[in-house]
PDB file of N, CA and C in Angstrom:
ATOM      1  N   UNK A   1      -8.137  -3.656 -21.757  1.00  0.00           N
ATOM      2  CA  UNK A   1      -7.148  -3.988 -20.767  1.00  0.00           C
ATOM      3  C   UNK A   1      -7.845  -4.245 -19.434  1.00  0.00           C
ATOM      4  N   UNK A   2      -7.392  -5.056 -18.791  1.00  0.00           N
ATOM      5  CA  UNK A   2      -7.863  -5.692 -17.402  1.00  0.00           C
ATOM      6  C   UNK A   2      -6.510  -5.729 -16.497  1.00  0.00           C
ATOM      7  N   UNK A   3      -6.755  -4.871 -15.660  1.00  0.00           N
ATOM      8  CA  UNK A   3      -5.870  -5.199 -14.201  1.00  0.00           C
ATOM      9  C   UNK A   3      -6.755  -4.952 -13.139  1.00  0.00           C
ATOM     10  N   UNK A   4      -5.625  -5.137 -11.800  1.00  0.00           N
ATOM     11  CA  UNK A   4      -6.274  -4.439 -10.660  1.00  0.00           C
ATOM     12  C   UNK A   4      -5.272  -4.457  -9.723  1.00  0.00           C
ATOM     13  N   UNK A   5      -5.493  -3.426  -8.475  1.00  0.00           N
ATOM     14  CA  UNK A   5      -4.939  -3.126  -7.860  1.00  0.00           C
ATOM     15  C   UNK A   5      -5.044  -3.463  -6.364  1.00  0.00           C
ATOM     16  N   UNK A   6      -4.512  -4.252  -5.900  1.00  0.00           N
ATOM     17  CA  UNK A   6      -4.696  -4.862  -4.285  1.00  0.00           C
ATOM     18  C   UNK A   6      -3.935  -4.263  -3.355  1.00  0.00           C
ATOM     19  N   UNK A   7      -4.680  -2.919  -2.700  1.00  0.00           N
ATOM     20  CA  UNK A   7      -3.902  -2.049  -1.265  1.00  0.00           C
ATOM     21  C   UNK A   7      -3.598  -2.892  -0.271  1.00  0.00           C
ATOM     22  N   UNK A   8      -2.310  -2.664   0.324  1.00  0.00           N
ATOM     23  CA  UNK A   8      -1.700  -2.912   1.594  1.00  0.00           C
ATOM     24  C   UNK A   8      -2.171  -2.155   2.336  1.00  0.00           C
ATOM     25  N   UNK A   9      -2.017  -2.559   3.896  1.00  0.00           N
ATOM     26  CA  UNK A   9      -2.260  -1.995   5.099  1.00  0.00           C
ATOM     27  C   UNK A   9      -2.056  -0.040   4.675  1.00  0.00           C
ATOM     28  N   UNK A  10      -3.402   0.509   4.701  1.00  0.00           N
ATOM     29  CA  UNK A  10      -3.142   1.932   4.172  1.00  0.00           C
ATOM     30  C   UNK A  10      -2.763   2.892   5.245  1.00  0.00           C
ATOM     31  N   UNK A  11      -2.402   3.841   5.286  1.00  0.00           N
ATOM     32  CA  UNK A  11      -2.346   5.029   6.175  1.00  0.00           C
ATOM     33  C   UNK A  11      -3.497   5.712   6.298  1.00  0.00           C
ATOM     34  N   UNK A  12      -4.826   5.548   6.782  1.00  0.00           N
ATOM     35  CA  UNK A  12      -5.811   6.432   6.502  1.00  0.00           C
ATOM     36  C   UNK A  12      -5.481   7.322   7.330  1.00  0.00           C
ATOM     37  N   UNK A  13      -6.530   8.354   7.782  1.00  0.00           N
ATOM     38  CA  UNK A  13      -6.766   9.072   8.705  1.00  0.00           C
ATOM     39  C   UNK A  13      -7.525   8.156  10.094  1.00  0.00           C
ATOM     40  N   UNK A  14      -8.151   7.142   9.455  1.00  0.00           N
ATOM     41  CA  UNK A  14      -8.619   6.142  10.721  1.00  0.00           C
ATOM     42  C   UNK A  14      -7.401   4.990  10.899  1.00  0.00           C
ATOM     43  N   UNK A  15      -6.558   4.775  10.209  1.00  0.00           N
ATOM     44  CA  UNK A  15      -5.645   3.724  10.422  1.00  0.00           C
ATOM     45  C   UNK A  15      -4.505   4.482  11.224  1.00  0.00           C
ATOM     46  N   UNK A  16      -4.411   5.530  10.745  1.00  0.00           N
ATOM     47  CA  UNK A  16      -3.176   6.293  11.787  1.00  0.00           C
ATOM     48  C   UNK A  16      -3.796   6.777  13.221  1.00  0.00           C
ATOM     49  N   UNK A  17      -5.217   7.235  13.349  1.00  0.00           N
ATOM     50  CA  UNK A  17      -5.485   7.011  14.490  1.00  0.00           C
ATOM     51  C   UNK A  17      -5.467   6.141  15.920  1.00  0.00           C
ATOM     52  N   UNK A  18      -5.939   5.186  14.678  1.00  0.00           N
ATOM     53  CA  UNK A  18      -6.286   3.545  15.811  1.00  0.00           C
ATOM     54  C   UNK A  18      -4.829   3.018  15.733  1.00  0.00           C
ATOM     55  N   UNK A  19      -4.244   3.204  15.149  1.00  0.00           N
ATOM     56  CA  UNK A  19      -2.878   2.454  14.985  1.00  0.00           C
ATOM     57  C   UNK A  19      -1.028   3.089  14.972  1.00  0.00           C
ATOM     58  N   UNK A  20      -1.477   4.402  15.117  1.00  0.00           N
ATOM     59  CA  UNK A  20      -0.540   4.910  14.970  1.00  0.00           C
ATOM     60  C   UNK A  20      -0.168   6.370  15.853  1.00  0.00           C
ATOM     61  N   UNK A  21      -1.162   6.404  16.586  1.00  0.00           N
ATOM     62  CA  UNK A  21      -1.336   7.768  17.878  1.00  0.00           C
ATOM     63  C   UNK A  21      -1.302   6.782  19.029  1.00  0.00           C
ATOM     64  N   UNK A  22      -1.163   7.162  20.143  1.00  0.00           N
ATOM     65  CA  UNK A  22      -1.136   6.729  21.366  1.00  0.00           C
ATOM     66  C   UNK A  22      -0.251   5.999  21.967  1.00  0.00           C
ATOM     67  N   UNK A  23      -0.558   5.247  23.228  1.00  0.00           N
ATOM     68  CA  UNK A  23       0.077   4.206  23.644  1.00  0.00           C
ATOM     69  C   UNK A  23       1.019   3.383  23.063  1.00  0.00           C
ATOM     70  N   UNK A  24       0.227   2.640  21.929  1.00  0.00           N
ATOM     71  CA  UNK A  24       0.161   1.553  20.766  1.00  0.00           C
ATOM     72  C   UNK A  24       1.494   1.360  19.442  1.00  0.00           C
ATOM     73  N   UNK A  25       1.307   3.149  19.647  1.00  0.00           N
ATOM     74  CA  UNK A  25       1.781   3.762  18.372  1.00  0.00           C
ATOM     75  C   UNK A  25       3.179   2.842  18.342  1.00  0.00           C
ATOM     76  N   UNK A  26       4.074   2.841  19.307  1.00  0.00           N
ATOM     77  CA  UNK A  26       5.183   1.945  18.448  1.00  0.00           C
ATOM     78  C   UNK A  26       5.458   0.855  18.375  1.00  0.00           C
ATOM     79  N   UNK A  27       4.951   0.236  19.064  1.00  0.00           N
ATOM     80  CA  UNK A  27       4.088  -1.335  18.942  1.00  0.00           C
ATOM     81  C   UNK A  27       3.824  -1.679  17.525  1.00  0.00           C
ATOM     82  N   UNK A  28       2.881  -1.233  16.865  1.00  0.00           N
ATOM     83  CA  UNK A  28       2.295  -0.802  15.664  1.00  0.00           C
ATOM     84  C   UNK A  28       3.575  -0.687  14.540  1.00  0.00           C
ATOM     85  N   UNK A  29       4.356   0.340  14.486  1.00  0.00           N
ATOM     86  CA  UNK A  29       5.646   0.636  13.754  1.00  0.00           C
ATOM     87  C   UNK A  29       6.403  -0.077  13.504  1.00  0.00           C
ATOM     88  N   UNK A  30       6.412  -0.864  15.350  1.00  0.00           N
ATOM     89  CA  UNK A  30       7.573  -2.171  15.039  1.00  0.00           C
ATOM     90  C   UNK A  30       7.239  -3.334  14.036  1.00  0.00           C
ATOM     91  N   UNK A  31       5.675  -3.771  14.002  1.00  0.00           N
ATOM     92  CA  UNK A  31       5.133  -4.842  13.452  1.00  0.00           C
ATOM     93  C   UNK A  31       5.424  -4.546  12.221  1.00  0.00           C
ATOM     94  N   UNK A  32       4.911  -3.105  11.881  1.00  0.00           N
ATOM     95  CA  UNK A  32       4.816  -2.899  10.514  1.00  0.00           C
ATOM     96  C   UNK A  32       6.362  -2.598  10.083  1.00  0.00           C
ATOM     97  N   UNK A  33       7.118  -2.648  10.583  1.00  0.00           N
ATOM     98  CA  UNK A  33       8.382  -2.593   9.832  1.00  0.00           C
ATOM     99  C   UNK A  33       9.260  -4.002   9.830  1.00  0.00           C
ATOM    100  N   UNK A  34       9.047  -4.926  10.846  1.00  0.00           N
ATOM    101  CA  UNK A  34       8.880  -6.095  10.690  1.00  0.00           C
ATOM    102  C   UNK A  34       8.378  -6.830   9.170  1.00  0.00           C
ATOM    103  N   UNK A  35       7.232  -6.594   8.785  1.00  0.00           N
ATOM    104  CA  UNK A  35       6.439  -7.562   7.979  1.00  0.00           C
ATOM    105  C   UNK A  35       6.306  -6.268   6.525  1.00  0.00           C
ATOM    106  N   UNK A  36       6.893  -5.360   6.380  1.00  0.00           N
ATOM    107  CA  UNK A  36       7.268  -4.759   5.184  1.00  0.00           C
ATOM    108  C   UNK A  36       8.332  -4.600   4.926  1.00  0.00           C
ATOM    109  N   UNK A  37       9.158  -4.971   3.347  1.00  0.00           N
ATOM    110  CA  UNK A  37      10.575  -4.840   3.299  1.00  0.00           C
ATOM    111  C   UNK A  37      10.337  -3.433   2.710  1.00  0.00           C
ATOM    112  N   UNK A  38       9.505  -2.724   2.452  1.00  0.00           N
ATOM    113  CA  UNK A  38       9.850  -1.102   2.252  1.00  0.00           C
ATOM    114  C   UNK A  38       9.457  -0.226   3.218  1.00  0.00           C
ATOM    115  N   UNK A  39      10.079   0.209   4.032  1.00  0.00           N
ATOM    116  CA  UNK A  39      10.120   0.791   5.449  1.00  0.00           C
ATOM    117  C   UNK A  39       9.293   1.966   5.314  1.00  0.00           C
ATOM    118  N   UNK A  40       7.883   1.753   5.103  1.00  0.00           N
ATOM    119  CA  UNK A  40       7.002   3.400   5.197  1.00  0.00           C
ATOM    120  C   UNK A  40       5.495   2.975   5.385  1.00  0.00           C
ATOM    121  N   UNK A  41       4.716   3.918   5.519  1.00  0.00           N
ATOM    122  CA  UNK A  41       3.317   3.759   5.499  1.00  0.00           C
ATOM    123  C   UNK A  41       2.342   4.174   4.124  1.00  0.00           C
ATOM    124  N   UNK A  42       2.077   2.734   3.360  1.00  0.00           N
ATOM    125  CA  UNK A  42       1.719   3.476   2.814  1.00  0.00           C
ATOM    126  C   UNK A  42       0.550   4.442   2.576  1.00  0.00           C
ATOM    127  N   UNK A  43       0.426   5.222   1.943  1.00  0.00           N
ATOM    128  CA  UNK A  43      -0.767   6.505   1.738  1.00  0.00           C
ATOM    129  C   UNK A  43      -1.585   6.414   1.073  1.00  0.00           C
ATOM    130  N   UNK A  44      -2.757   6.969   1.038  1.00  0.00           N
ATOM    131  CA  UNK A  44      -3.828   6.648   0.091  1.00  0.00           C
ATOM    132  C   UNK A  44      -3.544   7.541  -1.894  1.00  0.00           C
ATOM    133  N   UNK A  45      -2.605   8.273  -1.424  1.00  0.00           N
ATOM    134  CA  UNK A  45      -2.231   8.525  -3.153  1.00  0.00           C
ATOM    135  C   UNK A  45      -1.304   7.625  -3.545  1.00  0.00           C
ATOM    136  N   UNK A  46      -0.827   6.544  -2.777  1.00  0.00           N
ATOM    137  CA  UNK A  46       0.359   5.506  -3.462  1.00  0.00           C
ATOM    138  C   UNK A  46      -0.143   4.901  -4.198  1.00  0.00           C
ATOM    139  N   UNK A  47      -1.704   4.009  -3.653  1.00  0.00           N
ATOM    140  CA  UNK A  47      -2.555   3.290  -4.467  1.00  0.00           C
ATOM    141  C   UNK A  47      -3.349   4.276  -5.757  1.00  0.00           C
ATOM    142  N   UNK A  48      -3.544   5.236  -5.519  1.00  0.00           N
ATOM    143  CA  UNK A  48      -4.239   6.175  -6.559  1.00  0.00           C
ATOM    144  C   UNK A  48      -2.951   6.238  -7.664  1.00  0.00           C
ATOM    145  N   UNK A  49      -1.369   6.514  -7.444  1.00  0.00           N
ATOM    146  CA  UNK A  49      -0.966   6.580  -8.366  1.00  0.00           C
ATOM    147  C   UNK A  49      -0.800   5.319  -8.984  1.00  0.00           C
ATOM    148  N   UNK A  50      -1.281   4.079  -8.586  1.00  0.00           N
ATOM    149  CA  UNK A  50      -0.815   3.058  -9.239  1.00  0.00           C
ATOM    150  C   UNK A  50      -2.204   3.161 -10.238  1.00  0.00           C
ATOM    151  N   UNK A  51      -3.499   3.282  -9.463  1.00  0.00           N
ATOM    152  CA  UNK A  51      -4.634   3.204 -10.337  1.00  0.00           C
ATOM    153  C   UNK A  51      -4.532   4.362 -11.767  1.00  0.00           C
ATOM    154  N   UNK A  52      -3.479   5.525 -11.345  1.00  0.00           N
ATOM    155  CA  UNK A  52      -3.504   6.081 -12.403  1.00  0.00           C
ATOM    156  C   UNK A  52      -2.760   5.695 -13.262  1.00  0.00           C
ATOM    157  N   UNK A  53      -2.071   4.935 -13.197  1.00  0.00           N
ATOM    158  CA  UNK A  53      -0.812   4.715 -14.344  1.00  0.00           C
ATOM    159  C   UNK A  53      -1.636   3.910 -14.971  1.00  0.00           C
ATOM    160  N   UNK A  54      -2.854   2.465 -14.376  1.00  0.00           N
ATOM    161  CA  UNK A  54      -3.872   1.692 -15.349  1.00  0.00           C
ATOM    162  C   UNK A  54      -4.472   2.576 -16.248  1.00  0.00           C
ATOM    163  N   UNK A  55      -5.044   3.693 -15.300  1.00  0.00           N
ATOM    164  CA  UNK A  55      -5.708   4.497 -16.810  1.00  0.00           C
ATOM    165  C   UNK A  55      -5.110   5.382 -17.662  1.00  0.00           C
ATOM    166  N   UNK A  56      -3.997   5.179 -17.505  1.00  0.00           N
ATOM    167  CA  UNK A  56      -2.832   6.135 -18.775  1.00  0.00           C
ATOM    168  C   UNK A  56      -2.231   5.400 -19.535  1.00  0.00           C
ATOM    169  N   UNK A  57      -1.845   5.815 -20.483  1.00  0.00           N
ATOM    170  CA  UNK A  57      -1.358   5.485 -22.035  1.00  0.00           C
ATOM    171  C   UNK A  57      -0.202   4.695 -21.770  1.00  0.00           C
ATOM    172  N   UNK A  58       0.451   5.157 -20.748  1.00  0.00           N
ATOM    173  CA  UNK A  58       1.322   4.418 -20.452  1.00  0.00           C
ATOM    174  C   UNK A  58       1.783   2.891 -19.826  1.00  0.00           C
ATOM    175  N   UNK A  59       0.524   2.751 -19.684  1.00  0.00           N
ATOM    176  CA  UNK A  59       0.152   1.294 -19.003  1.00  0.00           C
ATOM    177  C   UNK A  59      -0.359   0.305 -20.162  1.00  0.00           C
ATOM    178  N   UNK A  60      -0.046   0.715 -21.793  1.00  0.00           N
ATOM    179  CA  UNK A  60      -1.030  -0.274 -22.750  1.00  0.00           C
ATOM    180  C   UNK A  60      -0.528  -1.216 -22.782  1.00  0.00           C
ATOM    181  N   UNK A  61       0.382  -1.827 -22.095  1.00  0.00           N
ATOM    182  CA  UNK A  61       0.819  -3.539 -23.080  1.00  0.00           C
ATOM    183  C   UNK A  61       0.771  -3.704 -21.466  1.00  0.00           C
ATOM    184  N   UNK A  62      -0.001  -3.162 -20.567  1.00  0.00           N
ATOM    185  CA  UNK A  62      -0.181  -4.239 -19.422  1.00  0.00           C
ATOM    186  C   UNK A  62      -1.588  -4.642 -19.549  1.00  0.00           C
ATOM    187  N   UNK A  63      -1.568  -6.028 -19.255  1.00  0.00           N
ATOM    188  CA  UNK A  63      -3.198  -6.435 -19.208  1.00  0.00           C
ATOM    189  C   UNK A  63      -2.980  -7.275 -18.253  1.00  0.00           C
ATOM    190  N   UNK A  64      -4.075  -8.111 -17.598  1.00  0.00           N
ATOM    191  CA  UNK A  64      -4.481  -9.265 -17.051  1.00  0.00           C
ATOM    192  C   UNK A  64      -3.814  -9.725 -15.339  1.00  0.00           C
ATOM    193  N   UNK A  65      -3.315  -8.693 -14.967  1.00  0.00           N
ATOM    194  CA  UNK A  65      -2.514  -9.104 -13.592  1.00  0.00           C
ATOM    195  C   UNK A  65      -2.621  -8.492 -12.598  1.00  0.00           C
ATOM    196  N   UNK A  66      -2.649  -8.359 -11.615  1.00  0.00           N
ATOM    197  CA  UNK A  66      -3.258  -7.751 -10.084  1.00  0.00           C
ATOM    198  C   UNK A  66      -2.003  -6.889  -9.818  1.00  0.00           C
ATOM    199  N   UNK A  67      -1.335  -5.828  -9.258  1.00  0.00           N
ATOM    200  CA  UNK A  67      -0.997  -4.887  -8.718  1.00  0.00           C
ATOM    201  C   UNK A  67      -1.076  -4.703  -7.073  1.00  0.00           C
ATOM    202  N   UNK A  68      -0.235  -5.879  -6.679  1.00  0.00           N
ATOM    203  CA  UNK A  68       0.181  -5.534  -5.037  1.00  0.00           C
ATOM    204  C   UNK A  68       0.604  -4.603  -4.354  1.00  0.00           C
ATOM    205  N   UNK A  69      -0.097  -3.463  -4.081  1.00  0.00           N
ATOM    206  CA  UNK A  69       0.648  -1.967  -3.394  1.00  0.00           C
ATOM    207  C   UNK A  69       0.938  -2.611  -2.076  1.00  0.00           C
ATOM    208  N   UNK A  70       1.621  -3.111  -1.517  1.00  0.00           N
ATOM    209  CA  UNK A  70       1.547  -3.448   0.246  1.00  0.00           C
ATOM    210  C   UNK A  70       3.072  -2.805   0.738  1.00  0.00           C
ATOM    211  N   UNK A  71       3.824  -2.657  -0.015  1.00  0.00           N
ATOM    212  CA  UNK A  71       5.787  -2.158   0.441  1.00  0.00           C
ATOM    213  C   UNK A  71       6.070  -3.581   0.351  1.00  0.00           C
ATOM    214  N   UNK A  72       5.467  -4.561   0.229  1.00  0.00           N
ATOM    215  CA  UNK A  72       6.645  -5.989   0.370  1.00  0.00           C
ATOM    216  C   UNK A  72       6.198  -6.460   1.380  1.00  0.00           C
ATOM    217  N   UNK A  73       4.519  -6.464   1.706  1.00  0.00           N
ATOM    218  CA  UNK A  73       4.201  -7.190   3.089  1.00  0.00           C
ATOM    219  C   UNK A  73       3.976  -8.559   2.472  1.00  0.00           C
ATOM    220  N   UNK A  74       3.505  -9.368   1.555  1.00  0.00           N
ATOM    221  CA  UNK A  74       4.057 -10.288   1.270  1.00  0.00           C
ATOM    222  C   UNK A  74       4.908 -11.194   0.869  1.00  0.00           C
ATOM    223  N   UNK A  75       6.374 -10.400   0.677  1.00  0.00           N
ATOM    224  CA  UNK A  75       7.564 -10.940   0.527  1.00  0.00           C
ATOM    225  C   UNK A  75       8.083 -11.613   2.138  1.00  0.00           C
ATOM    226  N   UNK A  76       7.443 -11.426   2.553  1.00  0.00           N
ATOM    227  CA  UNK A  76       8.009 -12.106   4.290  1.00  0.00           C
ATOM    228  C   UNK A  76       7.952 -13.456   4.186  1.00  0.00           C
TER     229      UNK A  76
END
């Protein structure tokens, strides 16, 4: 089986810094709720649970297609 998984704008600990503390911070919120139709940030276990479902049993009749974690930042 072949997939993969392509993260959206993540929540790190450096992305919530630079982007999500300070001044900036709702500047930042507005954009990002703007240009995502699922209203959250996502986290670095959102993408881990997607990578886990590839390596579980439960993922066998998926093959061959990429996995957009972003909330819907390219549905805009």
């Amino acid at each position: 089986m072949r997939a993969s998984v392509t993260p959206g704008w993540t929540s790190t600990e450096r992305q919530t810094q630079e982007y999500f503390s300070g001044e900036e911070r709702q500047k930042h919120l507005q954009y990002l709720a703007s240009s995502q139709s699922i209203q959250l940030q996502i986290q670095p276990e959102d993408i881990a649970n997607h990578i886990l479902f590839y390596l579980s049993h439960v993922s066998r009749a998926s093959a061959g297609h990429n996995c957009v974690v972003d909330g819907g930042w390219l549905l805009e």
